[in-house]
Structures are given as structure tokens and as C-alpha cells.
C-alpha atoms as a PDB file:
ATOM      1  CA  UNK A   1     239.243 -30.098 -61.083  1.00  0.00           C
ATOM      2  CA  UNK A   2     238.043 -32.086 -58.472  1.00  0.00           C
ATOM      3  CA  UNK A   3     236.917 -30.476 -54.625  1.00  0.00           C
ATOM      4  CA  UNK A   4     238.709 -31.506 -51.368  1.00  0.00           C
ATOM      5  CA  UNK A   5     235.656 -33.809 -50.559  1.00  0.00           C
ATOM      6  CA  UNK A   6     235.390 -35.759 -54.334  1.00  0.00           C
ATOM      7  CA  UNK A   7     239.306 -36.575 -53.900  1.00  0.00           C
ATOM      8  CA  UNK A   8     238.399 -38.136 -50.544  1.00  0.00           C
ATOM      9  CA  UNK A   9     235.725 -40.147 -51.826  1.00  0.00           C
ATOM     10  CA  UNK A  10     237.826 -41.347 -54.610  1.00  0.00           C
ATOM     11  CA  UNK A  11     240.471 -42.202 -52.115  1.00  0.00           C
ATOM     12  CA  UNK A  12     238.138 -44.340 -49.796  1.00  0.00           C
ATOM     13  CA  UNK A  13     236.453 -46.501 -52.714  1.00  0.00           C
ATOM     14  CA  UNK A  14     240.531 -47.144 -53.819  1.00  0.00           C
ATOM     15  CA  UNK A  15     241.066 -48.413 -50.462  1.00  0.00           C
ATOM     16  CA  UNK A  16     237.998 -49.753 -50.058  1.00  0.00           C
ATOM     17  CA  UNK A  17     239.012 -52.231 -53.468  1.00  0.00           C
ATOM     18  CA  UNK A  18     242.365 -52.766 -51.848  1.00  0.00           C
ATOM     19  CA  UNK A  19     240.936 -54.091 -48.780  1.00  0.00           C
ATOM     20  CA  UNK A  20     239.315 -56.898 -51.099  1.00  0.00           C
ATOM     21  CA  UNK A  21     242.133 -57.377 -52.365  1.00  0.00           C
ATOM     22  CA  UNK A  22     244.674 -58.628 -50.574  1.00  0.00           C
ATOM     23  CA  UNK A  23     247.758 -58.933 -52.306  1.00  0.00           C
ATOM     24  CA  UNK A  24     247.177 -55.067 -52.866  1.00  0.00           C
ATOM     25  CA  UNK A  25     246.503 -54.805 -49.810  1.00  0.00           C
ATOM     26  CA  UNK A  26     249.870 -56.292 -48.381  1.00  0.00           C
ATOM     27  CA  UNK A  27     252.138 -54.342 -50.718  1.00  0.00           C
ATOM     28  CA  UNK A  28     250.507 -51.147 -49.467  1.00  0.00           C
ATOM     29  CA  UNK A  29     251.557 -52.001 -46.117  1.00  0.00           C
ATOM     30  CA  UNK A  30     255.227 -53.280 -47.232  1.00  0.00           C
ATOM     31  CA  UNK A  31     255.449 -49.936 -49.232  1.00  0.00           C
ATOM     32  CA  UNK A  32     253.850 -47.166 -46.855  1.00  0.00           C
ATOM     33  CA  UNK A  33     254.939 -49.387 -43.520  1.00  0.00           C
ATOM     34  CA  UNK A  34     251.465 -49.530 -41.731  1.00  0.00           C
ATOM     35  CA  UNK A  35     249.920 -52.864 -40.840  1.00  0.00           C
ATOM     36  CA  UNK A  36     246.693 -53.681 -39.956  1.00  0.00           C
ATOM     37  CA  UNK A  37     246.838 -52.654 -36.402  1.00  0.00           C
ATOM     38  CA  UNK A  38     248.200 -48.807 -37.312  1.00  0.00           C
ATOM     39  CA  UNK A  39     245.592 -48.462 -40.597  1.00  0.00           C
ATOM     40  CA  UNK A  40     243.411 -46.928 -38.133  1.00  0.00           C
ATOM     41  CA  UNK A  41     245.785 -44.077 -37.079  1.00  0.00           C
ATOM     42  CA  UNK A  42     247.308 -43.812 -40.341  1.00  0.00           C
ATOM     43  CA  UNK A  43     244.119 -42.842 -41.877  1.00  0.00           C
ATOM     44  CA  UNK A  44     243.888 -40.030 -39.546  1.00  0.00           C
ATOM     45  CA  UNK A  45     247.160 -38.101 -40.866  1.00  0.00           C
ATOM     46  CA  UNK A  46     246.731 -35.651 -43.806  1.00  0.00           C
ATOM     47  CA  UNK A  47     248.871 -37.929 -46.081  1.00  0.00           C
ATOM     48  CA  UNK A  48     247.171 -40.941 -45.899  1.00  0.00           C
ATOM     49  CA  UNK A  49     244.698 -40.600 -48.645  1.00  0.00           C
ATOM     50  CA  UNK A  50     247.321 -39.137 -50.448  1.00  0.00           C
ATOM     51  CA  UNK A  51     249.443 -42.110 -50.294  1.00  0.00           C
ATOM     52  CA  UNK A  52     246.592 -44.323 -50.975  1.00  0.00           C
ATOM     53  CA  UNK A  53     246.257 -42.552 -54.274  1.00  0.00           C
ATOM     54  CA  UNK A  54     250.245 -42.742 -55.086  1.00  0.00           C
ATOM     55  CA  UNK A  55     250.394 -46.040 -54.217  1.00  0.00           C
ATOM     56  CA  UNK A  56     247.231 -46.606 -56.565  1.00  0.00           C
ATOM     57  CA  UNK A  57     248.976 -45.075 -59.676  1.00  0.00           C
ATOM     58  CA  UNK A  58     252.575 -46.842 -58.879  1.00  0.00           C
ATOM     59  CA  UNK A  59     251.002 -50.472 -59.232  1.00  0.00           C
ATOM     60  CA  UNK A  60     249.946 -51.077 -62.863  1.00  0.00           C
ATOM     61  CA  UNK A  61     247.878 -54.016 -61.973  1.00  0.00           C
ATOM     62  CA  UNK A  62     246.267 -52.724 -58.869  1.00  0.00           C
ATOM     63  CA  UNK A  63     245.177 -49.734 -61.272  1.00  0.00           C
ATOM     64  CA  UNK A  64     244.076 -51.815 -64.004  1.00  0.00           C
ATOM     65  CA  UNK A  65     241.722 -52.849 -61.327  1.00  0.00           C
ATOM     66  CA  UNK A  66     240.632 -49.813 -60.077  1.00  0.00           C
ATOM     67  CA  UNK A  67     239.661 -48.698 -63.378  1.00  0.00           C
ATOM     68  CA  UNK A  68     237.780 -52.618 -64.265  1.00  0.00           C
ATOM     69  CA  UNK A  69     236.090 -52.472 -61.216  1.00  0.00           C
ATOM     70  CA  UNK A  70     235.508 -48.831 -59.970  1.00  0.00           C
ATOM     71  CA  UNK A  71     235.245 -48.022 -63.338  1.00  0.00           C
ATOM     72  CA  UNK A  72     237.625 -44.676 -62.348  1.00  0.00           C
ATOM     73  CA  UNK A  73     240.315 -43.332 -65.068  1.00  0.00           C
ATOM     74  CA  UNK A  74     243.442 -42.921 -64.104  1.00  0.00           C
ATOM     75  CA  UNK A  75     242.953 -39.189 -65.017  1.00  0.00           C
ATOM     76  CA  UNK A  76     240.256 -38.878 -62.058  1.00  0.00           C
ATOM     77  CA  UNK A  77     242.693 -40.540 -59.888  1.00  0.00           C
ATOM     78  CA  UNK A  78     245.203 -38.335 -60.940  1.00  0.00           C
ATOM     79  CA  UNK A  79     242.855 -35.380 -60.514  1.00  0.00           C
ATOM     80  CA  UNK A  80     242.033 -36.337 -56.986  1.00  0.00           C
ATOM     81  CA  UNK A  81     246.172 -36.973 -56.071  1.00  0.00           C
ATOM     82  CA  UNK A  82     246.263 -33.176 -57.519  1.00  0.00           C
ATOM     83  CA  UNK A  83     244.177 -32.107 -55.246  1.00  0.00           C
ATOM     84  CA  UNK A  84     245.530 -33.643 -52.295  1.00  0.00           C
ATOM     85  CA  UNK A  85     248.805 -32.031 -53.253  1.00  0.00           C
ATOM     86  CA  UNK A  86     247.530 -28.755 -53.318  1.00  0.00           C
ATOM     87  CA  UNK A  87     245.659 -29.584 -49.925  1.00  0.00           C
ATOM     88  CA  UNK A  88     249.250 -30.204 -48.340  1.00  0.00           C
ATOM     89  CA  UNK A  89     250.979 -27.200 -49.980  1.00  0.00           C
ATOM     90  CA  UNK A  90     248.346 -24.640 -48.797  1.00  0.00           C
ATOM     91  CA  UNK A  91     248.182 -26.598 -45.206  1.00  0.00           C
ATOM     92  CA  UNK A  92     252.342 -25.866 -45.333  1.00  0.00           C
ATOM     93  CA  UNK A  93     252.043 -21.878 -46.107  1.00  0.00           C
ATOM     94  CA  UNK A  94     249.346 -21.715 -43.714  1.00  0.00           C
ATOM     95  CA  UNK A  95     251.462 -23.132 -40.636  1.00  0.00           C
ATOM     96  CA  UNK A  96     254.936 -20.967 -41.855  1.00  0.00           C
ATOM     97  CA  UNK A  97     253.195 -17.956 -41.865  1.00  0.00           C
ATOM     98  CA  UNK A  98     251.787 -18.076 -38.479  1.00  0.00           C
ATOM     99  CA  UNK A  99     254.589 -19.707 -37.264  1.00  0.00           C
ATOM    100  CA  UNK A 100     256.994 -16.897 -38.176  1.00  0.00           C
ATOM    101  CA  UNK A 101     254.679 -14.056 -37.902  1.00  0.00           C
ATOM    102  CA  UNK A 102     256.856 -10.946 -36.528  1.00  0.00           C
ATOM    103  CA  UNK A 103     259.981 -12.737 -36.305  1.00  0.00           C
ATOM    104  CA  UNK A 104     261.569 -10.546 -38.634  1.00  0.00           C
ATOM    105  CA  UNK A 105     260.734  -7.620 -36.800  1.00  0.00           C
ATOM    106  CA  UNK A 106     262.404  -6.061 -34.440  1.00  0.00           C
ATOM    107  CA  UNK A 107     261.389  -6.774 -30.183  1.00  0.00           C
ATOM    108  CA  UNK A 108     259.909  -3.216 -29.870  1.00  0.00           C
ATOM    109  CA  UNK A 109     257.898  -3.613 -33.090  1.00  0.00           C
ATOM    110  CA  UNK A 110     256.752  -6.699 -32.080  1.00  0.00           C
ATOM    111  CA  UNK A 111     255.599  -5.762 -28.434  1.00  0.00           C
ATOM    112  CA  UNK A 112     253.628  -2.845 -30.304  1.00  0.00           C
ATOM    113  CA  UNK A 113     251.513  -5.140 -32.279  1.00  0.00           C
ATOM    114  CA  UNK A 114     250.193  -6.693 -28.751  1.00  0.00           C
ATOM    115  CA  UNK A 115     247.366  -5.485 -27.314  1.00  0.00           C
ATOM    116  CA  UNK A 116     247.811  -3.313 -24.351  1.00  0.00           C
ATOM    117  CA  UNK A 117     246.193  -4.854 -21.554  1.00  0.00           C
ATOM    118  CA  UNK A 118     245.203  -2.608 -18.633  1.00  0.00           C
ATOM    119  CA  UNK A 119     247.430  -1.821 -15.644  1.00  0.00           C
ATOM    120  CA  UNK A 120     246.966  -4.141 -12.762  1.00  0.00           C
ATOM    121  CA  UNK A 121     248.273  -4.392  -9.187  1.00  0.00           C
ATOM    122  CA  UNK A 122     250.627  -6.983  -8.873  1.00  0.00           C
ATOM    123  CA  UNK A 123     249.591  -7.421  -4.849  1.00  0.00           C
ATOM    124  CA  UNK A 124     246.348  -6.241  -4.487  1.00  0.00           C
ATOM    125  CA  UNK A 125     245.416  -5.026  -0.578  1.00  0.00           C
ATOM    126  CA  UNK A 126     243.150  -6.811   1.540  1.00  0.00           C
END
């Protein structure tokens, strides 16, 4: 099983190959939407290298490539899309369970788990 930081790597040389390659390179865009001015800020979301790799795997001749030229298996691609899935699905459970932390409870068991802060004088005297 590949890390977090191999699947990355994978995903950059992919796109690094589809940049040289530019009828890859413009059915990425038709598929996923982005265009040359937005691949910046695109590559900053947690999907993007994700979607890199799904694209990758959808076109048979773009992976053909990837495999002549990077001289990657389609299982290490797949390996790396694994772990980008897993990535996502642990991000999600992280963010709904501090998201709905007490909201089951009711409001004077959630007031109890805050700290008690001490007294203060709402208008203090000169």
C-alpha cells in the first residue's frame, strides 16, 4: 500500500506526462472542466490529484502511455487512487464528527462540557 506522499508523487509525474501531451491534456480539461487559467487553483483542492488519477485510468491510451513512458503499472496507479480515496473518507469522518459534536445531547449537558470561566463584572467601577 502506498503512503499519502508516494500517491502524490505518482499523481504529479501523471500530470506532469499530460502536460506534454496535449491532446491528454485537453480532454482532462473537457472532462474535469478546468482550463488552463483555473489548473492552478484546482490543484489546490483535495480532489485534484485524485481526479488526475481517475482520469488517468478512464483513458486507455493516455494509460498506455503512462505505463510506456513512466514506466508505472496500472496497479501502482490504482494503488495511489486507493489511497487518495481513503485520504477523502477519513478527511469526511473527521469534519462530521466535530461538526456534530454534542448535538445529540441535551442544552444542559452540553453547557456542562464547557469550561467554566470565572465570574466577571459586567461594568467594572472606575
Amino acid at each position: 500500500m502506498l503512503d499519502y506522499k508516494q500517491s502524490r508523487a505518482i499523481a504529479v509525474h501523471v500530470l506532469g506526462l499530460m502536460a506534454r501531451d496535449k491532446e491528454a491534456l485537453t480532454r482532462f480539461f473537457n472532462v474535469t472542466g478546468a482550463s488552463p487559467e483555473t489548473i492552478g487553483a484546482c490543484a489546490q483542492s483535495p480532489g485534484f490529484f485524485e481526479a488526475v488519477l481517475d482520469f488517468s485510468v478512464s483513458d486507455l491510451a493516455f494509460l498506455g502511455e503512462i505505463e510506456a513512458q513512466l514506466r508505472l503499472p496500472a496497479s501502482a496507479i490504482d494503488a495511489a487512487r486507493a489511497c487518495f480515496k481513503e485520504a477523502s473518507e477519513a478527511d469526511t469522518r473527521v469534519v462530521a464528527m466535530t461538526s456534530w459534536e454534542g448535538q445529540g445531547k441535551p442544552r444542559a449537558q452540553r453547557k456542562a462540557a464547557l469550561p467554566s470561566l470565572p465570574p466577571r463584572a459586567l461594568y467594572a467601577r472606575a
